[in-house]
Protein backbone atom coordinates (compact mmCIF):
# COMPACT_ATOMS: atom_id res chain seq x y z
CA UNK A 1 -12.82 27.00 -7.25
CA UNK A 2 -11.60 23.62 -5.81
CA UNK A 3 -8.03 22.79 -4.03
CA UNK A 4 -6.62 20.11 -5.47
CA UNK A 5 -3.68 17.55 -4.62
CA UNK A 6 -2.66 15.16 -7.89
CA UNK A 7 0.13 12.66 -7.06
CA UNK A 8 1.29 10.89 -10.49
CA UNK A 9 2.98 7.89 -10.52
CA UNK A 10 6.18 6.51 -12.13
CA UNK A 11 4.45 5.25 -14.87
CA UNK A 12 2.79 8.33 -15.20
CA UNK A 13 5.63 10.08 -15.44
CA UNK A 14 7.83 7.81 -17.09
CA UNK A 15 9.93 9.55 -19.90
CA UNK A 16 9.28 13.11 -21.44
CA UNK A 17 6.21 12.47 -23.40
CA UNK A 18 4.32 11.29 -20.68
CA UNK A 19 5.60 14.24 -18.14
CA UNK A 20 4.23 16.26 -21.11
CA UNK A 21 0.60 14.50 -21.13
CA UNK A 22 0.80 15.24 -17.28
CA UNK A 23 1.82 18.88 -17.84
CA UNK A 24 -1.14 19.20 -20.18
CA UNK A 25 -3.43 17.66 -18.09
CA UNK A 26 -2.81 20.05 -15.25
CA UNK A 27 -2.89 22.65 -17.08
CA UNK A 28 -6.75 22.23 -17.88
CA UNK A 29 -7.38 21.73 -14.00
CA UNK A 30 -5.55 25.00 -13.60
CA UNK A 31 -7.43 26.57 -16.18
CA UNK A 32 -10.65 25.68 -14.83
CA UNK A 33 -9.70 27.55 -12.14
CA UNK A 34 -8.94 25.27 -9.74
CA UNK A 35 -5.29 25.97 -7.00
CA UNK A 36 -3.32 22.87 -8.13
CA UNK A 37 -0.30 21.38 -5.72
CA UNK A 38 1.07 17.91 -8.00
CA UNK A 39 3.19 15.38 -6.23
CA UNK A 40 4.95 13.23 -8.08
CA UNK A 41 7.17 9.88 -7.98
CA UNK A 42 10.29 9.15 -9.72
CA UNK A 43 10.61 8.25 -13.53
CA UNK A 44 9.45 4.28 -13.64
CA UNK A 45 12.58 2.04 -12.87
CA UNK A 46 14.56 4.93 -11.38
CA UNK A 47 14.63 4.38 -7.88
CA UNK A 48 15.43 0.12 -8.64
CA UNK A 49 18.40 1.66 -10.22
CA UNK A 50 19.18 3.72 -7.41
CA UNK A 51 18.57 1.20 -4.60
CA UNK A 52 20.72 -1.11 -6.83
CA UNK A 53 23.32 1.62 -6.56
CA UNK A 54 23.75 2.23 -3.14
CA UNK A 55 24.05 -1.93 -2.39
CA UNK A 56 26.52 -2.05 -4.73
CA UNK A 57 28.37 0.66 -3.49
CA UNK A 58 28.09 -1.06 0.17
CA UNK A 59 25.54 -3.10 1.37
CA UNK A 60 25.87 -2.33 4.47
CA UNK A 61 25.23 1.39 3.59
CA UNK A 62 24.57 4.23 6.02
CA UNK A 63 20.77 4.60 5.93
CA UNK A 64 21.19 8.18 5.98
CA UNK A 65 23.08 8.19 2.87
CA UNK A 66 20.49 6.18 1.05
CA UNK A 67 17.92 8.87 1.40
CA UNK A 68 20.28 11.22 0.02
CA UNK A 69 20.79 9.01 -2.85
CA UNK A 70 17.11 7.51 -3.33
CA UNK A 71 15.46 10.43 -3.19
CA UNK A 72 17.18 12.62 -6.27
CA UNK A 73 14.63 10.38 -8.52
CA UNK A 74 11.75 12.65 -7.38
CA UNK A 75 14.02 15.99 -7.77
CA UNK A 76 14.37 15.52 -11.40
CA UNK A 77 11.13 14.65 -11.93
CA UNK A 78 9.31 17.61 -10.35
CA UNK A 79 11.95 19.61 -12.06
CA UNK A 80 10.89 18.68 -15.24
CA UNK A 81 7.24 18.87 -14.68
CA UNK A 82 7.93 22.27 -13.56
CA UNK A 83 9.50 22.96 -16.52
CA UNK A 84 7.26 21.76 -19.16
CA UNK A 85 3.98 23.78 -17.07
CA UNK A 86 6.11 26.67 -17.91
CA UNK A 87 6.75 26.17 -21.70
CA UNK A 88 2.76 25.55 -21.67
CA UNK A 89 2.46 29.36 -20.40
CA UNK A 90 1.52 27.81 -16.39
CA UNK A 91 3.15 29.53 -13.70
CA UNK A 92 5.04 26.54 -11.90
CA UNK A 93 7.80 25.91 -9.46
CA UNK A 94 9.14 23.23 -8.15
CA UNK A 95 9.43 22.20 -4.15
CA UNK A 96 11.66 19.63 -2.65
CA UNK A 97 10.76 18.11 0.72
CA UNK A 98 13.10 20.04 2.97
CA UNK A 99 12.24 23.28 1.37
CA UNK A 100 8.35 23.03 1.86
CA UNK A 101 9.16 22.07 4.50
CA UNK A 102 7.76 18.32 5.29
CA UNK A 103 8.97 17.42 8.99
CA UNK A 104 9.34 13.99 8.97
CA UNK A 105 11.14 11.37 11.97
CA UNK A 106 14.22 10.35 11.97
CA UNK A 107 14.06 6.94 10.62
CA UNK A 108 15.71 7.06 7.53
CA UNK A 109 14.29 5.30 4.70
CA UNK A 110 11.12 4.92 6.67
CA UNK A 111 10.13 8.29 8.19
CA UNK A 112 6.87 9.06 9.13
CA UNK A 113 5.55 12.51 8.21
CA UNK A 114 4.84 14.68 11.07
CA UNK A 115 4.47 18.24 9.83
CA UNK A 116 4.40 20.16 7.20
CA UNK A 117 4.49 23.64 6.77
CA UNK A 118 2.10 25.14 4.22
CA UNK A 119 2.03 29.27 4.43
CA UNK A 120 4.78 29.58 1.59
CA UNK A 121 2.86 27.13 -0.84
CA UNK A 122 -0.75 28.92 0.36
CA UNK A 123 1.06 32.72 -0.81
CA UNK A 124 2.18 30.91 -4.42
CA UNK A 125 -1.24 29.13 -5.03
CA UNK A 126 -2.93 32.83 -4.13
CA UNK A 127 -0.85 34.06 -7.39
CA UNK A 128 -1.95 31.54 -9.13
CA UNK A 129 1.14 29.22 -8.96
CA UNK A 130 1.12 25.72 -9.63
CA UNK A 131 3.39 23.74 -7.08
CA UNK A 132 4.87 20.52 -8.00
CA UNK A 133 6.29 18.67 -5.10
CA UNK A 134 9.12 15.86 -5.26
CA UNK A 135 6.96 13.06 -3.26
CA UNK A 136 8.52 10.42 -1.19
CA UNK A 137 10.97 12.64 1.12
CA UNK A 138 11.23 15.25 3.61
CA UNK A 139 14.21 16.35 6.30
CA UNK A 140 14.20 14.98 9.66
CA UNK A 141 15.14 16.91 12.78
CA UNK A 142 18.59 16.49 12.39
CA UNK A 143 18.45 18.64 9.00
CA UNK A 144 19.20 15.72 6.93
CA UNK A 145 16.82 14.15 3.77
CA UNK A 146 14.16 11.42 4.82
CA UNK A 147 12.22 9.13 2.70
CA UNK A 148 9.07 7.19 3.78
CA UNK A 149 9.82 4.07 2.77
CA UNK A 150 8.55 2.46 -0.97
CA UNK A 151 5.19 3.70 -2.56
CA UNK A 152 6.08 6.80 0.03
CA UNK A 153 4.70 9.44 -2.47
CA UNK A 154 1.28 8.18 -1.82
CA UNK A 155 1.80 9.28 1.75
CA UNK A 156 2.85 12.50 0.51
CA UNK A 157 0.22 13.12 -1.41
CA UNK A 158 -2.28 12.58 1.69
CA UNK A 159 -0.30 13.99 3.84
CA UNK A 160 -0.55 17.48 1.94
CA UNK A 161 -4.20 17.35 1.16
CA UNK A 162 -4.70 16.86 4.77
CA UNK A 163 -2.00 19.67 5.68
CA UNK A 164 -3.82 22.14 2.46
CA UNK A 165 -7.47 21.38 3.70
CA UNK A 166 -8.02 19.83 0.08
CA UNK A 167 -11.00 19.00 -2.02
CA UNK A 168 -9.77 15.87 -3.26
CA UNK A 169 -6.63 13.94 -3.31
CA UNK A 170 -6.42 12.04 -6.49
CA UNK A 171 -3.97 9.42 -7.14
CA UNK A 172 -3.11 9.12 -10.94
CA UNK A 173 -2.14 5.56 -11.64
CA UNK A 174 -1.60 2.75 -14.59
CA UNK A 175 -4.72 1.52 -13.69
CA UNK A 176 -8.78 3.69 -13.92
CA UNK A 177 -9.60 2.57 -10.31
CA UNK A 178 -10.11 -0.08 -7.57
CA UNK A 179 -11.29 -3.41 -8.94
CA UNK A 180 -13.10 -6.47 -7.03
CA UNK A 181 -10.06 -8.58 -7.42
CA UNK A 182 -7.43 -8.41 -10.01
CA UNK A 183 -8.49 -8.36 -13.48
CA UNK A 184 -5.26 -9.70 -15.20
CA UNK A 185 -6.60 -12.96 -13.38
CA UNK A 186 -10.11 -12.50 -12.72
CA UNK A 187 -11.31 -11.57 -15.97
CA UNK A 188 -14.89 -10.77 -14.67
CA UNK A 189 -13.77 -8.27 -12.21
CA UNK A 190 -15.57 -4.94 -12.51
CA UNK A 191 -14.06 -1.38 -11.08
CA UNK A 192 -16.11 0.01 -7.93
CA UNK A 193 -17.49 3.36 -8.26
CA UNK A 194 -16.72 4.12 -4.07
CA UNK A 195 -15.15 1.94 -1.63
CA UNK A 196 -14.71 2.81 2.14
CA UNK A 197 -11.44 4.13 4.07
CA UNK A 198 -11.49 0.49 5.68
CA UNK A 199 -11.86 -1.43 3.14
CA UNK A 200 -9.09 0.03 0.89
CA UNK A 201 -6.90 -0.09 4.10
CA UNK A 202 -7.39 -3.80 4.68
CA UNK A 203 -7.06 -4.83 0.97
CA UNK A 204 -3.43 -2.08 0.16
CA UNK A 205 -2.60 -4.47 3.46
CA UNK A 206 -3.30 -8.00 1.45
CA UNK A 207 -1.97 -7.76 -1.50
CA UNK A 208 -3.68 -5.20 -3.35
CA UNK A 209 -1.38 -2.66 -5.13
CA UNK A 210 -3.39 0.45 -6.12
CA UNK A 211 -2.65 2.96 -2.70
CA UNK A 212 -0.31 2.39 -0.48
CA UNK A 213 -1.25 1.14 3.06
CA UNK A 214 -0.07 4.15 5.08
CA UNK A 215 -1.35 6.69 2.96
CA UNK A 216 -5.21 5.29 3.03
CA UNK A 217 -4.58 5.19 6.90
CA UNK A 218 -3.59 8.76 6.54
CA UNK A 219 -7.10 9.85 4.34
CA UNK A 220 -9.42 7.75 6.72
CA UNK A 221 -7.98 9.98 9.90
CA UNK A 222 -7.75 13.15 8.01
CA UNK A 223 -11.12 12.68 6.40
CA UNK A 224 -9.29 13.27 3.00
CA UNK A 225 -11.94 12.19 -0.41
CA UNK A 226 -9.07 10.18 -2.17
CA UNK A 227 -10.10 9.77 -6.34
CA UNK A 228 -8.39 6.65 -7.96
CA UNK A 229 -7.44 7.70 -11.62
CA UNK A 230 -5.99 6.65 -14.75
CA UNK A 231 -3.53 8.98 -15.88
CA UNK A 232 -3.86 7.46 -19.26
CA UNK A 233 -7.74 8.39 -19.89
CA UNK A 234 -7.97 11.99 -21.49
CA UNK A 235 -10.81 13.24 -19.14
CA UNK A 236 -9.92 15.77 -15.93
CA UNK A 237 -11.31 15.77 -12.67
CA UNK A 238 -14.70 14.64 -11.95
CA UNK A 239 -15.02 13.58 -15.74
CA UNK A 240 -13.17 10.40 -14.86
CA UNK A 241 -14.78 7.05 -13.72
CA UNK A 242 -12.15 6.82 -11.18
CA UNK A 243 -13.00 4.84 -7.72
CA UNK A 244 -13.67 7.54 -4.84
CA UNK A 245 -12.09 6.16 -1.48
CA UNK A 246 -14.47 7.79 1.17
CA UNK A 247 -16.01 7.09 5.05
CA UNK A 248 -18.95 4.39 5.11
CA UNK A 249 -21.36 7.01 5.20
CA UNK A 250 -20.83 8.30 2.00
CA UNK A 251 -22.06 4.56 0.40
CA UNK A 252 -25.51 4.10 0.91
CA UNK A 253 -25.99 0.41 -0.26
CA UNK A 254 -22.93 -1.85 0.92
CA UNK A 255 -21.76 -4.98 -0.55
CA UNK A 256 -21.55 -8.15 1.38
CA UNK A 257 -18.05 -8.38 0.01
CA UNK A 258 -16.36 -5.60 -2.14
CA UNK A 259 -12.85 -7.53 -3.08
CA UNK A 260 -10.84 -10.62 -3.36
CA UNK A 261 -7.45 -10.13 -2.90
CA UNK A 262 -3.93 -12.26 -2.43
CA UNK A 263 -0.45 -11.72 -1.62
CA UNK A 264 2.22 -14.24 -2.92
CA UNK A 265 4.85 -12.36 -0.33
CA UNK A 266 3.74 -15.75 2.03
CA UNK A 267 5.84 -18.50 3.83
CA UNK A 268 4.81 -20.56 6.23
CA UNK A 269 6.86 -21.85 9.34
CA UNK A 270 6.03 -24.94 11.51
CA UNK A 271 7.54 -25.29 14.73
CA UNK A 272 6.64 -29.35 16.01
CA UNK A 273 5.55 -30.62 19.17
CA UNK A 274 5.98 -27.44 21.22
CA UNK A 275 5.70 -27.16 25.01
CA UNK A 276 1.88 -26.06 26.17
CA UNK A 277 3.03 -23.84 28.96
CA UNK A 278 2.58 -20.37 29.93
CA UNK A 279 5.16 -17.78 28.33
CA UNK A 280 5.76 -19.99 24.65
CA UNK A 281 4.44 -17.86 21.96
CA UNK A 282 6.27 -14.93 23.95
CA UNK A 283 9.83 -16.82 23.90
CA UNK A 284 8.90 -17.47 20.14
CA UNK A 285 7.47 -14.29 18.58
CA UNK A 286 9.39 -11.78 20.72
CA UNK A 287 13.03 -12.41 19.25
CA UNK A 288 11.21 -12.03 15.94
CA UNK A 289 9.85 -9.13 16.80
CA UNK A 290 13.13 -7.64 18.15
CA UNK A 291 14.40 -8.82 14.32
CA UNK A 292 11.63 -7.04 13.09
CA UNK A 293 10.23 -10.11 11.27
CA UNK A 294 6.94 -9.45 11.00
CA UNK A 295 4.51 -12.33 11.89
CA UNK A 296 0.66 -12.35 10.27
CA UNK A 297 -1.49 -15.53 10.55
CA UNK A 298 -0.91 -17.42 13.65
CA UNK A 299 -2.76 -21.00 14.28
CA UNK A 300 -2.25 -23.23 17.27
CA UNK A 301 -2.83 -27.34 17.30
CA UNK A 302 -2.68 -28.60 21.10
CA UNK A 303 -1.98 -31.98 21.40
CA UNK A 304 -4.41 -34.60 23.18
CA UNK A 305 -2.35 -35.00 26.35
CA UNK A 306 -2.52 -30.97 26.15
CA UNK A 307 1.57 -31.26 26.82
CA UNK A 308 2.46 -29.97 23.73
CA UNK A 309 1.32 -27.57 20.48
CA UNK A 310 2.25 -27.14 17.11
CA UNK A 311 2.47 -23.50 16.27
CA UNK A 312 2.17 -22.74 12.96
CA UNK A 313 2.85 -18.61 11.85
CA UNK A 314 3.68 -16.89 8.59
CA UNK A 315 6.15 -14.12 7.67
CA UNK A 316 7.17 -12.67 4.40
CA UNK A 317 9.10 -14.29 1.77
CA UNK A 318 12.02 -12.09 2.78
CA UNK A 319 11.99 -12.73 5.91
CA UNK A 320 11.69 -16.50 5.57
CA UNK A 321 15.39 -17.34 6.15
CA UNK A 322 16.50 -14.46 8.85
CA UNK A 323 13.40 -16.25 11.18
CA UNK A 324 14.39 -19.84 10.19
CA UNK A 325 17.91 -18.51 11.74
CA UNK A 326 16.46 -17.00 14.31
CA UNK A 327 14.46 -19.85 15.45
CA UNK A 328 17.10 -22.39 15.16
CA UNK A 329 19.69 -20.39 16.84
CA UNK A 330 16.65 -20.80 20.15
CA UNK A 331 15.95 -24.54 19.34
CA UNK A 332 17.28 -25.85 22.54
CA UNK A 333 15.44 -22.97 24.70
CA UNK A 334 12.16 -23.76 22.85
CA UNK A 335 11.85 -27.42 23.27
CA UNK A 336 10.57 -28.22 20.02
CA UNK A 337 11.54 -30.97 17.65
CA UNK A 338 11.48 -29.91 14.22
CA UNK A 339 11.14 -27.35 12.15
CA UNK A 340 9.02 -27.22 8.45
CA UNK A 341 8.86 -24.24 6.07
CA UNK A 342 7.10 -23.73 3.03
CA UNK A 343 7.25 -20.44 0.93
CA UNK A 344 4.89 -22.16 -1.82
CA UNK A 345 1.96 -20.58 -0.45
CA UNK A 346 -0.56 -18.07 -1.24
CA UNK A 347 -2.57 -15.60 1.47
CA UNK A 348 -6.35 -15.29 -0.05
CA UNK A 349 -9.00 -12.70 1.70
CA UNK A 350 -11.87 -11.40 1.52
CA UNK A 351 -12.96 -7.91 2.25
CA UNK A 352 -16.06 -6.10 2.65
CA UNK A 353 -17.82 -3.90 5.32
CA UNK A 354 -20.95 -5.60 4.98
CA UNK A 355 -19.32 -8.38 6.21
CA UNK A 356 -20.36 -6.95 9.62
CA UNK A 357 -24.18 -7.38 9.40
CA UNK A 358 -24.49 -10.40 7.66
CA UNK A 359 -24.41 -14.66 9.07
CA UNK A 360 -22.29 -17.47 6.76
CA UNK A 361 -20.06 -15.17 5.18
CA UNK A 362 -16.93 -17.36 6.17
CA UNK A 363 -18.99 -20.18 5.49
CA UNK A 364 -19.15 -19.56 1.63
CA UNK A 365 -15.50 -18.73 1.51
CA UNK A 366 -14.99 -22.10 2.75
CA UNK A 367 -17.78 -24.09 0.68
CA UNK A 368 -16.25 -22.38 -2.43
CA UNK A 369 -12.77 -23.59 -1.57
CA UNK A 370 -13.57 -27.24 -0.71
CA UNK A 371 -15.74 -27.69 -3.44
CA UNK A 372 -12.78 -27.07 -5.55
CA UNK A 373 -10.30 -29.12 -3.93
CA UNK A 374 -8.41 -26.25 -2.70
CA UNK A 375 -7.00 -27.51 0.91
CA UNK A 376 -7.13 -24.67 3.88
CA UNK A 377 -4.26 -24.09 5.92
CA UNK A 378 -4.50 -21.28 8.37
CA UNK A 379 -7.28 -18.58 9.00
CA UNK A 380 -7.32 -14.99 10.41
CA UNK A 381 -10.06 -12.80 10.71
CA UNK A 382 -11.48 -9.21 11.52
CA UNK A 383 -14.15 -7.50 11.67
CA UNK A 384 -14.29 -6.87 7.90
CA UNK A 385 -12.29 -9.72 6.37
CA UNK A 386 -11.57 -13.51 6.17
CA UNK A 387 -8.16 -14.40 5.17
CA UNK A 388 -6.61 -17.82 4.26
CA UNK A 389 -3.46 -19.39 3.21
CA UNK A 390 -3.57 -22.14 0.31
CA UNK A 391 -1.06 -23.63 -1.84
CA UNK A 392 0.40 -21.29 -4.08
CA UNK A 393 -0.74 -23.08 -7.14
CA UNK A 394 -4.29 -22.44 -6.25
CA UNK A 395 -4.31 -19.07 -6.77
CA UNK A 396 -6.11 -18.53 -10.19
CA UNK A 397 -8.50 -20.64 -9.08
CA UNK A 398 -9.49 -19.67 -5.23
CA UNK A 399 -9.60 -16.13 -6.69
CA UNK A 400 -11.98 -16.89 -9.92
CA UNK A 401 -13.70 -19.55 -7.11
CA UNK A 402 -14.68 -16.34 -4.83
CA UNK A 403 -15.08 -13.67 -7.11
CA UNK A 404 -18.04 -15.30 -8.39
CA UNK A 405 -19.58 -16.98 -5.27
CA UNK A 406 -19.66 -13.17 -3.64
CA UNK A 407 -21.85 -12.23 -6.55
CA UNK A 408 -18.95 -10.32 -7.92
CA UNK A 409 -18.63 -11.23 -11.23
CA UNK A 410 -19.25 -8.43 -13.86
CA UNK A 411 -22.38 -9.42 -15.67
């Protein structure tokens, strides 16, 4: 007998049928014996609609007020699961996050998960209970709702697996898995059978959109197996070619590079003929930072007479114009003389943990590009990945471009 957490998506759960489908599929888990808790997101579309809601009822809406709102999405869909495991003859409840109870911080529509207490949930699974748990939310210390922010169920689902000593965590999805790159525009892309805690952390950061960042931080310090699944392939369990997210121990034979990846939430900001001194980047970066415009790739051009830089950053698309205000409003106190934008650009990495023992991986990334015409801009690195930025129109190509000079391409 296994413990099991299954989080299910909105598409997974998105109108009656489908909560049926999911109803039926847990019942088989149950009835192979196995103590089942099943988190689950909102019906797809249903918390757009609610966000929409609560800006048009103010848009400068009490934060605290939005979780109450945002979060009823996940209440009627565990209520309905619940129900239909019932009419299939499965003992089911459902659990909301403040009566579990998940202890989260007090930063409302952002909370971080702290606790959660599990001996109630332990005494139902021991009679055989399945327990379906609203994801996404919990109560904070001052008694009121929480959520964690989008793609927060994810978290949830970790988060309890860790809490219940789990198995497995697996996340049912639209999708059977983790691919090399994205096969609506790689074609050749082929799903991975395991990838590490690392690797699926760095690509949920850059772009990818199968597991949300926090929660694959949350498996790789909790040691939680994590099992990427379709929810739309009729097999249970460890029937399913899924892609298992696990430590680099568990892969014997590692891939120079295991994905390509991009993220079109880019824009680029220039700031010309900057003063070289001591204490710059601080007067720059540090008023975004109390914004909380969050600044990635950062690239620095120092002039011949070494007097002044230009500093080149990026920041998301949505954060484009709040930093262009930002910086313009310091102009004057940063010396420089112009500023250029340019949200017409694409981040492209790639990401492997082989990356660590092996020469000229950087050096194909580039040779791949520039033999296609495809002009760098700015680079970052780590330990297990090489990121550019390229002109958005590029894309489809730098990706195809890669994919195949890695050796990825399915044969």
């Amino acid at each position: 007998m296994s413990r099991i957490v299954a989080k299910f998506g909105g598409t997974s759960v998105a109108d009656l049928d489908r909560i049926r489908a999911v109803a039926a599929r847990i019942k088989r888990e149950h009835e192979s014996g196995h103590q089942i808790a099943v988190v689950v997101s909102a019906m797809a579309g249903v918390t757009n609609d609610l966000v929409a809601l609560t800006r048009a009822a103010h848009s400068m809406h009490d934060a605290r007020e939005y979780d109450v709102v945002v979060s009823t999405g996940e209440q009627v869909t565990a209520g309905l699961l619940a129900i239909c495991l019932q009419e299939q003859g499965i003992p089911a409840r459902s659990w909301l996050g403040w009566q579990v109870p998940i202890r989260t911080s007090d930063a409302h529509a952002r909370a971080r998960i702290e606790d959660i207490e599990i001996a109630e949930m332990e005494r139902r699974f021991e009679d055989g209970q399945v327990c379906v748990l609203a994801g996404f939310q919990g109560i904070g210390p001052d008694n009121r709702i929480t959520t964690l922010g989008r793609g927060g169920s994810d978290t949830t689902a970790v988060a309890l697996a860790a809490a219940l000593r789990a198995d497995r965590c697996d996340i049912y999805t639209d999708v059977d898995g983790v691919y090399t790159s994205d096969p609506r525009i790689v074609t050749r892309a082929r799903k991975l059978d395991k990838i590490t805690y690392e690797e699926m952390l760095e690509m949920a950061s850059l772009g990818a959109k199968v597991l949300q960042t926090r929660s694959v931080e949350l498996a790789m310090n909790h040691g939680v197996p994590v099992q990427v699944l379709s929810s739309f392939d009729e097999a249970i369990g460890s029937e399913l070619p899924g892609t298992l997210v696990v430590d680099e121990e568990n892969i014997v034979e590692h891939e120079i590079v295991s994905g390509v990846t991009y993220s079109r939430d880019e824009a680029k900001i220039t700031l010309m003929r900057v003063a070289d001194r001591p204490g710059v980047a601080a007067a720059i970066f540090g008023p975004l930072a109390d914004a909380s415009v969050n600044v990635d790739m950062i690239v620095q051009n120092v002039s011949e007479d070494g007097k002044n830089t230009d500093m080149t950053f990026t920041v998301t698309r949505g954060d484009l114009e709040r930093a262009i205000k930002i910086l313009t409003d310091r102009k004057e106190e940063l010396g420089y003389t112009s500023l250029v934008s340019d949200a017409n650009v694409v981040k492209v990495s790639v990401v492997g943990v082989g990356m660590r023992s092996h020469a000229g991986v950087a050096q194909r990334m580039f040779s791949a590009l520039a033999e296609r015409g495809i002009n760098i801009q700015v680079i970052s690195t780590s330990e297990i990945k090489i990121s550019v930025l390229i002109a958005e129109e590029f894309t489809e190509l730098a990706l195809r471009a890669l994919h195949t000079a890695y050796g990825l391409d399915a044969a």
